[in-house]
Protein backbone atom coordinates (compact mmCIF):
# COMPACT_ATOMS: atom_id res chain seq x y z
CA UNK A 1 17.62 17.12 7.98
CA UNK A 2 15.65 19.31 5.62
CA UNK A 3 11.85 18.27 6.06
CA UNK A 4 10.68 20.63 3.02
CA UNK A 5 7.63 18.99 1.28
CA UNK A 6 7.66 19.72 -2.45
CA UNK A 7 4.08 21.72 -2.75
CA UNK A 8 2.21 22.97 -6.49
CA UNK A 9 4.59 26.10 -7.61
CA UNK A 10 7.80 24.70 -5.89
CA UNK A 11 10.35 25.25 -8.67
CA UNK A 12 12.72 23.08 -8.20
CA UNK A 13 11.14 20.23 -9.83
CA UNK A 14 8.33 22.01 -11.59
CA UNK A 15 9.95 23.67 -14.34
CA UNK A 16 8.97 21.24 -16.84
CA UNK A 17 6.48 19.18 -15.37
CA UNK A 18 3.18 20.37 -13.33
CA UNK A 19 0.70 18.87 -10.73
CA UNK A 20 -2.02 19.22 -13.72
CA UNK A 21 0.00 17.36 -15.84
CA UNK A 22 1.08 14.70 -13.13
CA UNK A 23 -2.59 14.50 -12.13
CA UNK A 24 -3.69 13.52 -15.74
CA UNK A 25 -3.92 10.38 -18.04
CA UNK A 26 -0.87 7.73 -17.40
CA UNK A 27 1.63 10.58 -16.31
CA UNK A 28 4.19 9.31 -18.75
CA UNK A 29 3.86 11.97 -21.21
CA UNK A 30 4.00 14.15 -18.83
CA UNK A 31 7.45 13.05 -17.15
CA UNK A 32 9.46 13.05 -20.44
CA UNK A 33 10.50 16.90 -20.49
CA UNK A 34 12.08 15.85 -16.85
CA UNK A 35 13.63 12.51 -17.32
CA UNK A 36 17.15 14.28 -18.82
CA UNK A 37 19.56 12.12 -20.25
CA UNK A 38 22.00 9.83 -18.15
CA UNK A 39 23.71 11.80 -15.64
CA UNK A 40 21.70 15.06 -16.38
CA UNK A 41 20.65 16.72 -13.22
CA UNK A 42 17.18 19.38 -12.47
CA UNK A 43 18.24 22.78 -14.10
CA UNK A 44 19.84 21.31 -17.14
CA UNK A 45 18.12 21.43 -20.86
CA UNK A 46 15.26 19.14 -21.70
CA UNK A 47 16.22 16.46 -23.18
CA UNK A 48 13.76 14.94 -26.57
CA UNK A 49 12.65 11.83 -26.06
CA UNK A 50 14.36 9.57 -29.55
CA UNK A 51 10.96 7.37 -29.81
CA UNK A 52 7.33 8.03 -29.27
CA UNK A 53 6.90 7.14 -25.38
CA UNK A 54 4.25 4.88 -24.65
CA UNK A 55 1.04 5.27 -23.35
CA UNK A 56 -1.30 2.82 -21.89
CA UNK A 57 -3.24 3.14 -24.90
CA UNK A 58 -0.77 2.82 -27.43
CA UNK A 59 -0.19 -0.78 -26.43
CA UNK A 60 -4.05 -1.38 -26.30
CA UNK A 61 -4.64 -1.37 -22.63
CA UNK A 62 -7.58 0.99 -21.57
CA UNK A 63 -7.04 2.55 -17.94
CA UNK A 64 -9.64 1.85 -16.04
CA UNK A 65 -11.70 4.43 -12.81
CA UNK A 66 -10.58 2.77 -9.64
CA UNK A 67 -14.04 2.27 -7.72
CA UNK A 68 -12.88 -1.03 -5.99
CA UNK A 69 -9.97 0.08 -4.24
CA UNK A 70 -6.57 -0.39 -3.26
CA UNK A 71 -6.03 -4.12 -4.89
CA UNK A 72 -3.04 -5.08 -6.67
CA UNK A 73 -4.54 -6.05 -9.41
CA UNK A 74 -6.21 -2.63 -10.10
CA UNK A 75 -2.44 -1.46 -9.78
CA UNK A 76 -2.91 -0.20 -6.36
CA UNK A 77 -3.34 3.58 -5.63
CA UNK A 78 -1.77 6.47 -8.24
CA UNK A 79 1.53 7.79 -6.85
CA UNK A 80 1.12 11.65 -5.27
CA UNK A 81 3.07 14.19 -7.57
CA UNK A 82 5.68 14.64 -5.32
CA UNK A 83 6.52 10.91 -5.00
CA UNK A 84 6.78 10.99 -8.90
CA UNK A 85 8.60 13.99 -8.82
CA UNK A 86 10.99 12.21 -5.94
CA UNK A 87 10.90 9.06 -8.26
CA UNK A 88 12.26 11.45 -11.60
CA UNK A 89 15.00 13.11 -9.59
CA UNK A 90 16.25 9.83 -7.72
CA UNK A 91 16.53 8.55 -11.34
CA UNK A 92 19.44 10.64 -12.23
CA UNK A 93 22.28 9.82 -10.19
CA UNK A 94 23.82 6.76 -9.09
CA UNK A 95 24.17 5.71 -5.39
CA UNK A 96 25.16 2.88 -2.93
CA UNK A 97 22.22 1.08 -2.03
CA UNK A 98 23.67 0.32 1.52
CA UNK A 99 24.57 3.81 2.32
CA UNK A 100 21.03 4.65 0.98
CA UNK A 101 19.14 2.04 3.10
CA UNK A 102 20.83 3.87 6.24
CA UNK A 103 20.33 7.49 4.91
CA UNK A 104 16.61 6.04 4.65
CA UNK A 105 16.16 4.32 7.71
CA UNK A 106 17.25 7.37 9.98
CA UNK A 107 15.09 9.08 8.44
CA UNK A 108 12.24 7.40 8.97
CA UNK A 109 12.83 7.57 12.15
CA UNK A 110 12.59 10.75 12.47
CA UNK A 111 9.54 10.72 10.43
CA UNK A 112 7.88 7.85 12.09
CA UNK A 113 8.79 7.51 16.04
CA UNK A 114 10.19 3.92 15.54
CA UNK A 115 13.32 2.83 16.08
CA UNK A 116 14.23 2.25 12.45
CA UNK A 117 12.66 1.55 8.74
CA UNK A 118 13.21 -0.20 5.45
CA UNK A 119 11.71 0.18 2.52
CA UNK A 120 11.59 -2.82 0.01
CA UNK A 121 9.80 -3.82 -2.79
CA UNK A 122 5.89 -4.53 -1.40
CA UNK A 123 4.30 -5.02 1.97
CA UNK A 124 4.92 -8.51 1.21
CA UNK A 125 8.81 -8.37 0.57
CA UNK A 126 8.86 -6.74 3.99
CA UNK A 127 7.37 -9.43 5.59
CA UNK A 128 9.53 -11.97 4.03
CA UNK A 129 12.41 -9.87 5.20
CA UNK A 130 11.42 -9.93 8.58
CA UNK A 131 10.62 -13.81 9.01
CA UNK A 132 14.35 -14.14 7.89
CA UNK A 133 15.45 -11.40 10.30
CA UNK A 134 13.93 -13.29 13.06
CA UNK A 135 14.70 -16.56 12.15
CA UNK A 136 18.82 -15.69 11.21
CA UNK A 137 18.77 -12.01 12.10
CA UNK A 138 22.22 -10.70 10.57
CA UNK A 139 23.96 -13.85 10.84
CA UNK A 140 25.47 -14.97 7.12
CA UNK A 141 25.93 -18.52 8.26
CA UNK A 142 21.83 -18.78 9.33
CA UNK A 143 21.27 -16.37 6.31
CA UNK A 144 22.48 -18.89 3.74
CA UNK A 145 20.78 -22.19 5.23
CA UNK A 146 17.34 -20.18 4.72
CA UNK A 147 14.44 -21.55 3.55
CA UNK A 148 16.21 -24.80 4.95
CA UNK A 149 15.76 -24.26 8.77
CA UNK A 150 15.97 -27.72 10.22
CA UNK A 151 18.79 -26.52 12.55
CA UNK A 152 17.34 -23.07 13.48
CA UNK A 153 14.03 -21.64 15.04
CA UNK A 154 11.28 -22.89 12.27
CA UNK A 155 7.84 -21.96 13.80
CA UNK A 156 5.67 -18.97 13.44
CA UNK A 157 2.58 -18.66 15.77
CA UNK A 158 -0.02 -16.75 14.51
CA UNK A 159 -3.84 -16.49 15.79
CA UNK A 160 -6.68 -19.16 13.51
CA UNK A 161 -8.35 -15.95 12.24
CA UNK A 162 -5.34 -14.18 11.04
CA UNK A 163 -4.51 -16.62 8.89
CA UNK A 164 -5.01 -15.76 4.99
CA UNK A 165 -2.73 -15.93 1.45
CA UNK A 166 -0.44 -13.51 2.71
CA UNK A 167 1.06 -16.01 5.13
CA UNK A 168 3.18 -17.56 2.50
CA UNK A 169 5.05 -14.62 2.98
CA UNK A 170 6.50 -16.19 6.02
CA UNK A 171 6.27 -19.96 5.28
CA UNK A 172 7.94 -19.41 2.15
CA UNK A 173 11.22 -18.57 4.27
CA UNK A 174 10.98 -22.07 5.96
CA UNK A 175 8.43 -21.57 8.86
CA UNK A 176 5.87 -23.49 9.94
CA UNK A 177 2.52 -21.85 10.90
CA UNK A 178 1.07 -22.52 14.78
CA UNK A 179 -2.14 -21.79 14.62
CA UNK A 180 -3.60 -20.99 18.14
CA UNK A 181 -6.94 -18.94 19.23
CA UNK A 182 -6.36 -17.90 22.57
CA UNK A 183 -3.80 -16.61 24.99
CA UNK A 184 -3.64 -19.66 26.49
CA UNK A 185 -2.84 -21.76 23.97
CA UNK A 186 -0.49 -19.33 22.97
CA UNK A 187 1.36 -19.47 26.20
CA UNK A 188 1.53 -23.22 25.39
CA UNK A 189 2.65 -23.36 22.36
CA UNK A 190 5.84 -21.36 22.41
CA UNK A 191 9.02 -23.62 22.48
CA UNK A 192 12.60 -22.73 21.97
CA UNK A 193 11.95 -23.53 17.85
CA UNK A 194 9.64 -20.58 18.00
CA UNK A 195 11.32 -17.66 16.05
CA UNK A 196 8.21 -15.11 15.75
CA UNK A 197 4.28 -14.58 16.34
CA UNK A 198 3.00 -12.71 13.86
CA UNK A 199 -0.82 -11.26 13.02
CA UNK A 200 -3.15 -9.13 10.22
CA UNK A 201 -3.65 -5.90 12.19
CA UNK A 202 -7.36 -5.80 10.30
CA UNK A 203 -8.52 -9.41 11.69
CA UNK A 204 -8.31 -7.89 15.57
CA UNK A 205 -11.54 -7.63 17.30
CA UNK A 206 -11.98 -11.25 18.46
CA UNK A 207 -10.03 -13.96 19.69
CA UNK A 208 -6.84 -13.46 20.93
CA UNK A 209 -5.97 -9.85 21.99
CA UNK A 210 -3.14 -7.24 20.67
CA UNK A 211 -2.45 -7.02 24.41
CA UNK A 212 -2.20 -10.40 25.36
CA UNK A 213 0.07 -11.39 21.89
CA UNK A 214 2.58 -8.51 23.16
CA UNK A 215 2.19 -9.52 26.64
CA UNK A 216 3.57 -13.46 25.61
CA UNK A 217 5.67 -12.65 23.38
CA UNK A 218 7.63 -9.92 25.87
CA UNK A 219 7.91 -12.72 28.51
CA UNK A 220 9.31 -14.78 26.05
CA UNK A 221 11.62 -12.59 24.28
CA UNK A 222 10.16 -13.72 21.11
CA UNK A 223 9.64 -11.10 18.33
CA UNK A 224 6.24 -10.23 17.09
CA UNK A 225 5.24 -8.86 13.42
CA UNK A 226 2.41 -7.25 11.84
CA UNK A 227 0.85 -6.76 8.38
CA UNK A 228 -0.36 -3.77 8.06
CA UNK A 229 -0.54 -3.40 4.79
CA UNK A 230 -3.66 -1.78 3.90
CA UNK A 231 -3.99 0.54 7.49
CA UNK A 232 -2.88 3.97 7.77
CA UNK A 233 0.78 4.61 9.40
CA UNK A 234 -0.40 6.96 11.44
CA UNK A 235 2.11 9.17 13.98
CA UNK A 236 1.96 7.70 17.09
CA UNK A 237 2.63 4.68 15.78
CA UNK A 238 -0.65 2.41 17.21
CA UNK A 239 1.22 -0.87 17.20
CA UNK A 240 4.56 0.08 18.15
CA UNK A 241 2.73 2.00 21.29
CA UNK A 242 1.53 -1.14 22.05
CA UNK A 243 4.87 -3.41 21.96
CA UNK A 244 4.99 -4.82 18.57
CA UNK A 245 8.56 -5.26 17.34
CA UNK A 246 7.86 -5.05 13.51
CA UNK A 247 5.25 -3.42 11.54
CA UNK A 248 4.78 -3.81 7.59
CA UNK A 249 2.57 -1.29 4.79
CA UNK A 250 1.74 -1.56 1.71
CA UNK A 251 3.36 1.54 -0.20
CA UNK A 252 1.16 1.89 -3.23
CA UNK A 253 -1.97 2.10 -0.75
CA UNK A 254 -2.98 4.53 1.20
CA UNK A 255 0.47 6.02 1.38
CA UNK A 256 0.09 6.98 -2.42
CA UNK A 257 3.91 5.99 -3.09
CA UNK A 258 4.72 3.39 -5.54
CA UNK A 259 2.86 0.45 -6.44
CA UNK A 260 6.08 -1.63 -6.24
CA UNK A 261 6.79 -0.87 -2.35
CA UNK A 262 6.53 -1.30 0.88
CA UNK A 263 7.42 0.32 4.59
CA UNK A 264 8.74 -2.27 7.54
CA UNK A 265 9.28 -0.12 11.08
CA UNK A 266 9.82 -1.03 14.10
CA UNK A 267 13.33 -2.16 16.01
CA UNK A 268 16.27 -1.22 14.61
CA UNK A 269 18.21 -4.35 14.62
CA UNK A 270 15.68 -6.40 13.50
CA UNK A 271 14.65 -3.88 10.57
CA UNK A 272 18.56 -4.25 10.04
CA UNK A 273 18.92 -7.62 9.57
CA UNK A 274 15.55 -7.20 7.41
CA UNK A 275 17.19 -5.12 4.77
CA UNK A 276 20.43 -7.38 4.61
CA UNK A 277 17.82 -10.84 3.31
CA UNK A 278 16.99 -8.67 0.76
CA UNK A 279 18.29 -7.19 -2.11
CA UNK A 280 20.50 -5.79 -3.30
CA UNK A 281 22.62 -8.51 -0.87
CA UNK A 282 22.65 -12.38 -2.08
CA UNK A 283 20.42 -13.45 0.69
CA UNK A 284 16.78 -15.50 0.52
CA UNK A 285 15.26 -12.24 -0.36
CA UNK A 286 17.71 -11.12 -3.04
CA UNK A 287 15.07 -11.19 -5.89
CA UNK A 288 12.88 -8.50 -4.06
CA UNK A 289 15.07 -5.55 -5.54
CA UNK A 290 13.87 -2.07 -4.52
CA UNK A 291 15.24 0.53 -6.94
CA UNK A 292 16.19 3.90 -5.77
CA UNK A 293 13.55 5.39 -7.41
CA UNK A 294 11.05 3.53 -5.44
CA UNK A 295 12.54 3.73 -2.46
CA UNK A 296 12.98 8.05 -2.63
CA UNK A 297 9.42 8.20 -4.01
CA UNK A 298 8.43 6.25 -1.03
CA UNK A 299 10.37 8.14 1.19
CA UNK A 300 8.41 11.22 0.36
CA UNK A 301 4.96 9.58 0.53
CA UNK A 302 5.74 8.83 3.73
CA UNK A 303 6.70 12.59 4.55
CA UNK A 304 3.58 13.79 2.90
CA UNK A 305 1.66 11.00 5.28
CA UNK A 306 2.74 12.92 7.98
CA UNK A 307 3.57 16.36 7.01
CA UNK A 308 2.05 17.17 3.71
CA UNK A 309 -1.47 15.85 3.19
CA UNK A 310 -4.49 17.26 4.43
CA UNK A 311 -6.20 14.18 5.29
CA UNK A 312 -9.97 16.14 6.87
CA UNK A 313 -9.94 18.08 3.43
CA UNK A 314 -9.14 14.55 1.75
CA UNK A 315 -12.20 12.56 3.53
CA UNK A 316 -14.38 15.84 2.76
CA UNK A 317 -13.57 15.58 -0.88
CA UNK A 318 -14.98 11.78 -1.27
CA UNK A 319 -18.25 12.83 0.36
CA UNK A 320 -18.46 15.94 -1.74
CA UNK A 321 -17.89 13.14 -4.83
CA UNK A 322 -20.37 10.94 -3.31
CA UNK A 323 -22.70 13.82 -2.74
CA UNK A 324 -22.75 14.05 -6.58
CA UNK A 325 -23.10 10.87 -7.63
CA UNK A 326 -25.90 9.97 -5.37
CA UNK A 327 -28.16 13.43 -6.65
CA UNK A 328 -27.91 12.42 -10.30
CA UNK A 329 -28.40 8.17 -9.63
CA UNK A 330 -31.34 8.82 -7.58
CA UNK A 331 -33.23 9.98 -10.00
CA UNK A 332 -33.67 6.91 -11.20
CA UNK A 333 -36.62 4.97 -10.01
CA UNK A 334 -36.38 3.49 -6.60
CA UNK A 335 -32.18 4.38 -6.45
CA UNK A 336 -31.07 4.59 -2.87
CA UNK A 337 -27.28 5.81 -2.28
CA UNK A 338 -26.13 5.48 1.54
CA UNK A 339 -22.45 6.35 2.83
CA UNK A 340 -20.84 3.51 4.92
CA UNK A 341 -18.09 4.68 7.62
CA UNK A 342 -15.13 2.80 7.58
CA UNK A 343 -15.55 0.16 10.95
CA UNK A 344 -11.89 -1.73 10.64
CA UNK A 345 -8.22 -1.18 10.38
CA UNK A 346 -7.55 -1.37 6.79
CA UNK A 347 -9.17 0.74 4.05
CA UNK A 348 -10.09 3.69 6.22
CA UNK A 349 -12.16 5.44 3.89
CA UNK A 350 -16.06 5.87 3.71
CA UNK A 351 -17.94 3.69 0.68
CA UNK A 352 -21.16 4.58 -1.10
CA UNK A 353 -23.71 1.89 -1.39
CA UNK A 354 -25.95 2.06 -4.06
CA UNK A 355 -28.95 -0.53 -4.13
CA UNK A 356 -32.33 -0.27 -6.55
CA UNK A 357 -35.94 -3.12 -6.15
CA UNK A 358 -34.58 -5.00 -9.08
CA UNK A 359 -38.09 -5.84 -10.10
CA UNK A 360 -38.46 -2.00 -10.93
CA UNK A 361 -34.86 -1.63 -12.36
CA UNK A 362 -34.66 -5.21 -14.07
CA UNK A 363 -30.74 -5.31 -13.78
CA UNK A 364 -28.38 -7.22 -11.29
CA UNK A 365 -25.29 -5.79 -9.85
CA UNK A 366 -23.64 -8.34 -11.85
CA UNK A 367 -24.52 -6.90 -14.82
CA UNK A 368 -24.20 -3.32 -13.62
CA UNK A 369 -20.54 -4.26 -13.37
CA UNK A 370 -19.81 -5.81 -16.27
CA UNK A 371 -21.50 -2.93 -18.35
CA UNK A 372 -18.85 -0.45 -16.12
CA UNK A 373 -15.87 -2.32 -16.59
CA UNK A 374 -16.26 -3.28 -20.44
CA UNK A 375 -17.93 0.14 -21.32
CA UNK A 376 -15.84 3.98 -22.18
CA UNK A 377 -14.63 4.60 -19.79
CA UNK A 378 -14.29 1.47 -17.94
CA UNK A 379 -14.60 1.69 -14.62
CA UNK A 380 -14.26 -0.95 -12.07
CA UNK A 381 -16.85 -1.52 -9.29
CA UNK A 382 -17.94 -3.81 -7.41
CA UNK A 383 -21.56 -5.09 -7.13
CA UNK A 384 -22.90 -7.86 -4.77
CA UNK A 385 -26.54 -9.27 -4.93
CA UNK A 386 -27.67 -6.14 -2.99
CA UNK A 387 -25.83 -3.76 -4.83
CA UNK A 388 -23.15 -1.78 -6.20
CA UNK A 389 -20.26 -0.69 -3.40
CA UNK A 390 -18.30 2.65 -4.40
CA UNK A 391 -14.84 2.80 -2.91
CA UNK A 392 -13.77 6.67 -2.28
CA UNK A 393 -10.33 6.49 -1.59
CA UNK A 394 -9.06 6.01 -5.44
CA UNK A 395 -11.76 8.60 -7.17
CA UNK A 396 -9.17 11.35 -8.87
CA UNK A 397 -10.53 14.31 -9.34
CA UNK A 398 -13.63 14.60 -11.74
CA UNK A 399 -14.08 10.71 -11.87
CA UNK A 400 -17.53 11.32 -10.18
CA UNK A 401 -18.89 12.87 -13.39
CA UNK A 402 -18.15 9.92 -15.58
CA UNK A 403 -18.81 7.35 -12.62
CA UNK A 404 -22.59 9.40 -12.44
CA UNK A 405 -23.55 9.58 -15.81
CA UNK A 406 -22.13 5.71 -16.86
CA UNK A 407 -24.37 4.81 -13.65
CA UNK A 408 -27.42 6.61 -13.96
CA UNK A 409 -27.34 5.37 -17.88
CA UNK A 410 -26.71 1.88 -17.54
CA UNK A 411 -29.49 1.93 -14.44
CA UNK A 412 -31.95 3.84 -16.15
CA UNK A 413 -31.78 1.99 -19.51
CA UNK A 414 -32.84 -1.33 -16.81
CA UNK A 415 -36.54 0.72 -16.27
């Protein structure tokens, strides 16, 4: 399998479309000398677009500077060029979906260590693909009774403190939650209607441990899930190391592929039987529909995960932004900037905290944020009643100078 990763210069995508131009505004500008016209494949002529494409702007919607992070509603992270570029090229051809699932999950393997991948439409669509897999696995007779599962295994135990929104997830296939909070009452709450135990890799670090939840659930032969969405996939694998049948990510998070994706791993039947309660097959799942353009582009943000990113040059980059930021802000009076390192699972990236004696500077973080987000540009950042919190990880390149200046106007104005 060729493992190339498409780098600035390669010119098999690049003739008509560059990093710089990737890199810049919306991006959809950019990708109309490549998206030829149906059927046309790389190398042919470019093809002129026969209306004005749209831009964000154009429909009156201002972009905004991510500063929060990785949230859905901020649209997530921007895809890496060569995801786009993956994204254009898928977009010209036609293929079978099945065949491409397969092509796809081998090669994740390969990528990843685990026995086998999918990739569906969002961290969450994974997970609802798995709580079908291990309530019907590939059975079609199971497959059709779901969400109804008064004849089947209907319970999901999962630890008190892992419990949050994403859970319906899995209850929406028919489970019911168990909530337990140690590995005792684990032990005694598994019964033959339990079909899974699942946990939030993020909430470890009390309560029940990964250990002990692999450790029951082997003895049991009951399979185990985690969401992952927000952590790094990192190669080894920490979760699969450890036991865990099924891990899900977000794919428009730190893997920098499409907003509308996500990455289940883990055993190969079980991934399987994932894929076939989804779409494009008339199962529970069927209106989670990963295109072939999201699932290519995902593809190759995985590859760049592991093979293509420099992720030390990445982390030095956010401190060098940071670095920035904090020399112009502190010049205003009683500004102090401090870097906080990353102490969980999810969002592994460091955060700048910036906090001011608001009887000096006679502005709330409140209203710090609201002056960011409705100003130009608008920039979104959070701000508690201590201060502002700067998330690195979704700065592009040059954001610092507007983020600065916006910042060190709107705080010295407050003197």
């Amino acid at each position: 399998m060729d493992k190339k990763i498409l780098k600035k210069g390669d010119s098999e995508f690049t003739g008509r479309i560059t990093r710089r131009d990737l890199l810049k505004g919306t991006g959809l500008a950019a990708l109309t000398g490549s998206l030829a016209g149906c059927g046309q494949t790389s190398g042919q002529a470019e093809y002129t677009p026969k209306i004005p494409i749209p831009t964000y702007e154009s429909i009156g919607v201002t972009p905004v500077i991510n500063c929060r992070g990785t949230y859905t509603i901020f649209s997530g992270s921007l895809m890496l060029p060569e995801a786009r570029m993956a994204m254009v090229e898928a977009s010209k051809r036609y293929v079978h979906m099945d065949k491409l699932m397969d092509g796809v999950g081998r090669r994740l393997s390969e990528l990843t260590g685990a026995e086998w991948g999918i990739i569906s439409t969002g961290c969450a669509a994974c997970v609802v693909g798995a709580a079908c897999a291990c309530v019907a696995g590939a059975d079609p007779e199971k497959m059709a009774l779901i969400p109804d599962l008064r004849t089947m295994k209907n319970e999901c135990i999962v630890p008190r403190n892992h419990r949050n929104v994403y859970d319906r997830a899995i209850w929406m296939a028919g489970l019911k939650m168990v909530e337990i909070e140690t590995a005792e009452e684990m032990e005694a709450a598994v019964n033959d209607r339990t079909a899974m135990i699942t946990f939030a890799g993020q909430s470890f670090g009390r309560g029940i441990s990964l250990e002990d939840i692999v450790r029951i659930a082997k003895k049991h032969n009951i399979p185990t899930l985690v969401d992952a969405a927000a952590e790094r996939p990192d190669v080894p694998n920490v979760y699969i190391e450890a036991g865990v049948d099924l891990v899900a990510y977000s794919g428009g998070k730190c893997l920098r592929g499409p907003q509308a994706s996500g990455l289940l791993l883990g055993r190969k039947d079980l991934c399987q039987a994932a894929f076939l309660n989804l779409a494009p097959h008339h199962s529970f799942g069927r209106p989670m529909k990963g295109g072939k353009e999201e699932i290519m582009a995902l593809l190759t943000a995985v590859d760049m995960w592991i093979n293509g990113r420099d992720h030390e040059a990445e982390w030095q980059e956010w401190l060098k932004n940071f670095e920035y930021i904090s020399e112009k802000i502190t010049q205003v009076s009683t500004v102090k900037t401090e870097v906080i390192e990353p102490r969980g699972r999810a969002n592994v990236a460091p955060r700048l905290s910036v906090t001011w004696d608001q009887n000096t500077v006679k502005i709330t973080p409140g209203e710090v944020g609201d002056q960011l987000i409705n100003g130009t540009p608008s920039i979104a950042m959070p701000g508690g009643r201590g201060g502002m919190s700067i998330m690195s990880y979704m700065m592009e390149e040059g954001d610092e100078i507007p983020v600065a200046k916006r910042l060190h106007e709107i705080l010295s104005s407050a003197v």
